[in-house]
C-alpha atoms as a PDB file:
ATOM      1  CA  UNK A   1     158.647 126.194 118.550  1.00  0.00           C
ATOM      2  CA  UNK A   2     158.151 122.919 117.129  1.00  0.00           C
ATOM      3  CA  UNK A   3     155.862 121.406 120.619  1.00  0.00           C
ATOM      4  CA  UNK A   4     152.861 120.353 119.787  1.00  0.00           C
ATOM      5  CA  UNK A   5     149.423 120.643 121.439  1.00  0.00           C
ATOM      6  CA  UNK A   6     147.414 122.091 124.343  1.00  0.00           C
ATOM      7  CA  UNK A   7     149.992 124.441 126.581  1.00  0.00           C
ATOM      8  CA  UNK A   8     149.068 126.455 129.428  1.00  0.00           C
ATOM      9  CA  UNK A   9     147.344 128.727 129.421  1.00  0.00           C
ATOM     10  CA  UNK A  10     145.230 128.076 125.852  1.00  0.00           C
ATOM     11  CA  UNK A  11     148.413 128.507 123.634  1.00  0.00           C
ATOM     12  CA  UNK A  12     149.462 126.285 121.127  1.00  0.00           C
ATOM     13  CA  UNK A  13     152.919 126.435 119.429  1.00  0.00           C
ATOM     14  CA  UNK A  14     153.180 124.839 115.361  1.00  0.00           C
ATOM     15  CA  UNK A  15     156.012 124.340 113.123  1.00  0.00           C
ATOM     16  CA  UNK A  16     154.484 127.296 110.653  1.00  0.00           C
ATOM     17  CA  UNK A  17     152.986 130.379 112.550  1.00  0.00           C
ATOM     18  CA  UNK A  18     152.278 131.955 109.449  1.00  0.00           C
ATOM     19  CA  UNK A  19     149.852 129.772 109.103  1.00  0.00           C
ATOM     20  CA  UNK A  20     146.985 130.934 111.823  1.00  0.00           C
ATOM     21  CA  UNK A  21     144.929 127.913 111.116  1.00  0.00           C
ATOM     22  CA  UNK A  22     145.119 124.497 108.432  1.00  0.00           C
ATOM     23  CA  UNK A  23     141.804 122.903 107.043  1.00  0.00           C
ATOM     24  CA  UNK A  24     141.914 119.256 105.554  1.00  0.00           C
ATOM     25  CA  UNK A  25     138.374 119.162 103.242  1.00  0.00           C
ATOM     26  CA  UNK A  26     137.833 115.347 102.426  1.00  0.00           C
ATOM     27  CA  UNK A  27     135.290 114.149  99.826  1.00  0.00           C
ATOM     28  CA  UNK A  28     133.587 110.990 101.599  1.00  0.00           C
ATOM     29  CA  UNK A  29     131.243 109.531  99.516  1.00  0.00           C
ATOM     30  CA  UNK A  30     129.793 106.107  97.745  1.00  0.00           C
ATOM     31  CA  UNK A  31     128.771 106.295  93.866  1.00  0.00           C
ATOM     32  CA  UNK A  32     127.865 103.555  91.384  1.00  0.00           C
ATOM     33  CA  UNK A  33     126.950 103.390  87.779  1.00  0.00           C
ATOM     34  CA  UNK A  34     124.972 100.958  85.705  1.00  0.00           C
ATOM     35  CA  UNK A  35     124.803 101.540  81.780  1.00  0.00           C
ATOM     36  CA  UNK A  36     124.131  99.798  78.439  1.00  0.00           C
ATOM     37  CA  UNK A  37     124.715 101.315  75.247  1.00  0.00           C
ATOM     38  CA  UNK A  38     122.735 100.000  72.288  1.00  0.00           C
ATOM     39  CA  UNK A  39     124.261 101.526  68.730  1.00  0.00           C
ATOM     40  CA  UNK A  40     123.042 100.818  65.048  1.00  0.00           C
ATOM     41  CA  UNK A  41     125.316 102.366  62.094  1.00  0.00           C
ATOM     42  CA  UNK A  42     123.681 102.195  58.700  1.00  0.00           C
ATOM     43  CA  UNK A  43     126.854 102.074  56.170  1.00  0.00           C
ATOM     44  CA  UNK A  44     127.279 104.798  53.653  1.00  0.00           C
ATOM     45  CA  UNK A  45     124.745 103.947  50.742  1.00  0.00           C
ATOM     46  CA  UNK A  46     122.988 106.316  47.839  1.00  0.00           C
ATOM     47  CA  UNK A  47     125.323 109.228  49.900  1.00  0.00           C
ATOM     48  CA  UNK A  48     123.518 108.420  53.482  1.00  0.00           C
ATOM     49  CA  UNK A  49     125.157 107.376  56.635  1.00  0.00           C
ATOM     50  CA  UNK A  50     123.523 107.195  59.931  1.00  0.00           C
ATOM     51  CA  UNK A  51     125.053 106.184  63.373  1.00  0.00           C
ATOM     52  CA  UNK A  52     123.004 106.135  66.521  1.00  0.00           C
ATOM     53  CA  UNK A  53     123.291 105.352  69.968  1.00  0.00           C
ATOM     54  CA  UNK A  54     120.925 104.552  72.902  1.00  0.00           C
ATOM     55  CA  UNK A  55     122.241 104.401  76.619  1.00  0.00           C
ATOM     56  CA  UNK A  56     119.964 103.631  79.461  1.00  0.00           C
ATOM     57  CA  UNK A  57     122.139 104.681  82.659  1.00  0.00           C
ATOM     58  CA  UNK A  58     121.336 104.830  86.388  1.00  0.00           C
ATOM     59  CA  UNK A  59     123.684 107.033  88.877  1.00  0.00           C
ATOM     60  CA  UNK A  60     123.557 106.582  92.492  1.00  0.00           C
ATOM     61  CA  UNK A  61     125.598 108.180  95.139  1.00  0.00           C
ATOM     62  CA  UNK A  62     125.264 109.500  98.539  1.00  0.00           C
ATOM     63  CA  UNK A  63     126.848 113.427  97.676  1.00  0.00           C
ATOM     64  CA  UNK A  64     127.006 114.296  94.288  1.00  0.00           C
ATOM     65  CA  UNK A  65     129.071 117.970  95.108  1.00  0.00           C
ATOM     66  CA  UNK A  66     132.248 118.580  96.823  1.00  0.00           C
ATOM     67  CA  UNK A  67     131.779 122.451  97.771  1.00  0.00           C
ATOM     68  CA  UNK A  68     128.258 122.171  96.692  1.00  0.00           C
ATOM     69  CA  UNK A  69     126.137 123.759  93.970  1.00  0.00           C
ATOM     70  CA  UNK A  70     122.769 125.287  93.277  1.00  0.00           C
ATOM     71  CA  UNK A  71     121.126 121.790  93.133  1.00  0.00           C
ATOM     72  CA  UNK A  72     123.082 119.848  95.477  1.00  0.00           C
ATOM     73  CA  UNK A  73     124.384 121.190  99.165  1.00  0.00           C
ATOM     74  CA  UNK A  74     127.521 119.188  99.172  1.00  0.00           C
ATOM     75  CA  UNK A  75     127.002 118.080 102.791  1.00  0.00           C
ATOM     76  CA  UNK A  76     125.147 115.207 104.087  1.00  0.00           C
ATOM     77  CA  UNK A  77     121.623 115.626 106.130  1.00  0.00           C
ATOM     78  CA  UNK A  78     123.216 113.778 108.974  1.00  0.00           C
ATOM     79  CA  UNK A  79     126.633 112.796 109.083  1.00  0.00           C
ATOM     80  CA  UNK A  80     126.177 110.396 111.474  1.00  0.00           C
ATOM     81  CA  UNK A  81     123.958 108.046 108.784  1.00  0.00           C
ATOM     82  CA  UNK A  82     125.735 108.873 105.307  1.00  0.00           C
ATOM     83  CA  UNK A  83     123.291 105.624 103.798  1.00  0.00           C
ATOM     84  CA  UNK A  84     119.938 107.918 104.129  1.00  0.00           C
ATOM     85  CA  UNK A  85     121.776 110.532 101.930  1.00  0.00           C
ATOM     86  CA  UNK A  86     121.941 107.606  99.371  1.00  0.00           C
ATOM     87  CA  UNK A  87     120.337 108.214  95.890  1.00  0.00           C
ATOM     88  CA  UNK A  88     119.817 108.873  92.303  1.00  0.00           C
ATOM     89  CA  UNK A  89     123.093 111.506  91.513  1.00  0.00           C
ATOM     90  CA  UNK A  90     122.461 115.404  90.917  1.00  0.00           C
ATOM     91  CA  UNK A  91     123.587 114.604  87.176  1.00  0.00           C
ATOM     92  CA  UNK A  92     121.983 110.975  86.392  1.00  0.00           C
ATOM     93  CA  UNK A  93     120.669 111.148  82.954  1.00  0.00           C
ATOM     94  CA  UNK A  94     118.056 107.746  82.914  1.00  0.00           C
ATOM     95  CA  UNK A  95     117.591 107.610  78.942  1.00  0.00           C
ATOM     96  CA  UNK A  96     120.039 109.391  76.105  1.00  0.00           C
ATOM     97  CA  UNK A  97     119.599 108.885  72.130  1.00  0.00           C
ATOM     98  CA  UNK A  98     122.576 110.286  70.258  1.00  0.00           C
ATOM     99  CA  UNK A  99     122.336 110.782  66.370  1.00  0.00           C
ATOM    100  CA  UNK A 100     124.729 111.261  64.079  1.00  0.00           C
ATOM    101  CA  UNK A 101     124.257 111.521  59.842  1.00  0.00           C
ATOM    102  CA  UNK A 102     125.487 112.643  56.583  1.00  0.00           C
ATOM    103  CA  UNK A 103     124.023 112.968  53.295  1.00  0.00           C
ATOM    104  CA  UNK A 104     125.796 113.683  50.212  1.00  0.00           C
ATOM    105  CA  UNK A 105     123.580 116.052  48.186  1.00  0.00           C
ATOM    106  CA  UNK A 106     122.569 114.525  44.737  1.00  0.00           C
ATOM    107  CA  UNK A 107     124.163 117.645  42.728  1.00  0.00           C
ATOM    108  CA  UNK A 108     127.367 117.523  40.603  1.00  0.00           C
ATOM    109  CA  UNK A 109     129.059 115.691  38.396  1.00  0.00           C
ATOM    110  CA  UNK A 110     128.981 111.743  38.908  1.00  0.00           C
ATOM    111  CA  UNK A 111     125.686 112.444  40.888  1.00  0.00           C
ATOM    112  CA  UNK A 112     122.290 112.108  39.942  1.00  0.00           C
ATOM    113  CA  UNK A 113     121.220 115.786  39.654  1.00  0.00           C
ATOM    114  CA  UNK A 114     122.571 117.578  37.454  1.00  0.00           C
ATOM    115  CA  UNK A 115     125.798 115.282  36.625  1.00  0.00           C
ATOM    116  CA  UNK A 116     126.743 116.744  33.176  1.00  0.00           C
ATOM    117  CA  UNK A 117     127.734 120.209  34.531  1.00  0.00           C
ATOM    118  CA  UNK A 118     131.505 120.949  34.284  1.00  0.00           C
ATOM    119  CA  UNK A 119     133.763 124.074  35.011  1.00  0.00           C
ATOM    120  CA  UNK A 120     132.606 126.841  38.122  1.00  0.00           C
ATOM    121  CA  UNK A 121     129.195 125.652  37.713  1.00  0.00           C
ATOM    122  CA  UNK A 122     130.250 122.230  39.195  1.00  0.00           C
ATOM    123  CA  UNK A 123     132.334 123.473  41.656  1.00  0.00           C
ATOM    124  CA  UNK A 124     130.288 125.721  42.922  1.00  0.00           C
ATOM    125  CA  UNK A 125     126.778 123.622  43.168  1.00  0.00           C
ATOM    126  CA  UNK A 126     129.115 120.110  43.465  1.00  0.00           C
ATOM    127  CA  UNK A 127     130.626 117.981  46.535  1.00  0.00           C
ATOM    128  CA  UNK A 128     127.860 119.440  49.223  1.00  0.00           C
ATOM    129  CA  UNK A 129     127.030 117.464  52.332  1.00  0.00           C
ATOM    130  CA  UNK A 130     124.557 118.014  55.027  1.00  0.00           C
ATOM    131  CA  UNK A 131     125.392 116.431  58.502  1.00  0.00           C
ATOM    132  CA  UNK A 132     124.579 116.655  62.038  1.00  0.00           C
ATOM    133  CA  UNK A 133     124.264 115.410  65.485  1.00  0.00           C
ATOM    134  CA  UNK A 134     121.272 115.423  67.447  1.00  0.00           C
ATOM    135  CA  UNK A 135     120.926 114.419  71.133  1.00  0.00           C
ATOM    136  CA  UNK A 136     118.128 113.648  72.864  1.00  0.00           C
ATOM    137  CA  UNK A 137     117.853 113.334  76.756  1.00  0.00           C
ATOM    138  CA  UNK A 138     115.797 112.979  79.935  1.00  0.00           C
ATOM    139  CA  UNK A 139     116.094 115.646  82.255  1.00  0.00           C
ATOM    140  CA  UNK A 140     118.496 115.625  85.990  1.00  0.00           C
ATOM    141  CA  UNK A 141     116.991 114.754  89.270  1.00  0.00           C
ATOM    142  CA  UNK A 142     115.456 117.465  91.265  1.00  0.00           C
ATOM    143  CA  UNK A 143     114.511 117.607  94.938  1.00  0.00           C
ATOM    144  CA  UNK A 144     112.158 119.847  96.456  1.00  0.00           C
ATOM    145  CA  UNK A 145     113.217 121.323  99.352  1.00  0.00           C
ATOM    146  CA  UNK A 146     110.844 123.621 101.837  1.00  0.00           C
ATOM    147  CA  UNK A 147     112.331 126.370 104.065  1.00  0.00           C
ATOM    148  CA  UNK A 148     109.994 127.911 107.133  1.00  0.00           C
ATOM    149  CA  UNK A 149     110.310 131.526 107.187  1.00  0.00           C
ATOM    150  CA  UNK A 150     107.784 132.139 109.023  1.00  0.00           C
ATOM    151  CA  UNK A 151     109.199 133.490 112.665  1.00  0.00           C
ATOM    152  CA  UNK A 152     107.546 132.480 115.948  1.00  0.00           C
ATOM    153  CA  UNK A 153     107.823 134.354 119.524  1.00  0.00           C
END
């Protein structure tokens, strides 16, 4: 039981024959990145902060999906020539702005607005902060792709 290969007639015998049949699935595949990241952070003052970010990014790679997903097949047009399959990713992102701020709200005691109150009044109306993050992005690469449907005889 543990010969391996062709035997006459069309039988072959494996270690495991619970196992009717083994599948290796490889990912083969080239990718490269090229980014730069410009940030600019503007230092707490007057109860503002700001950080952003810019990154300018280009993804290439010749399959961009292992089993494949709505966008991307996860198999190459011809196997034989892998290079032609070569090209921006199915998540390359060219352009992204990320930013990120806080602002201390004018109101309590110490602040500006209203900086005499004392007891509930300034802790309920006192200490607020507004913040967020905001992203901005281009969009992924699409391909169009055109099926025939129509049948000939």
């Amino acid at each position: 039981p543990t010969r391996r290969g062709d035997q006459t007639p069309n039988t072959r015998t494996f270690p495991f024959p619970q196992y009717e049949a083994i599948f290796q699935g490889t990912f083969v595949s080239t990718s490269n990145y090229n980014g730069l990241v410009a940030t600019i952070r503007k230092r707490p003052s007057h109860g503002i902060s700001f950080t952003g970010s810019y990154t300018i990014s280009k993804t290439l790679d010749s399959n961009s999906a292992f089993f494949g997903s709505d966008t991307d097949s996860g198999a190459f047009a011809d196997s034989r020539n892998r290079k032609a399959d070569y090209g921006p990713a199915s998540f390359d992102v060219r352009h992204r702005v990320v930013a990120y701020y806080n602002w201390e709200l004018p109101f309590g005691r110490g602040r500006a607005l209203l900086g005499g109150i004392n007891g509930w009044l300034n802790q309920v109306l006192g200490g607020w902060q507004v913040s967020g993050i905001t992203t901005w992005r281009t969009g992924f690469p699409f391909t169009f792709t055109s099926i025939d449907s129509s049948t000939t005889s």
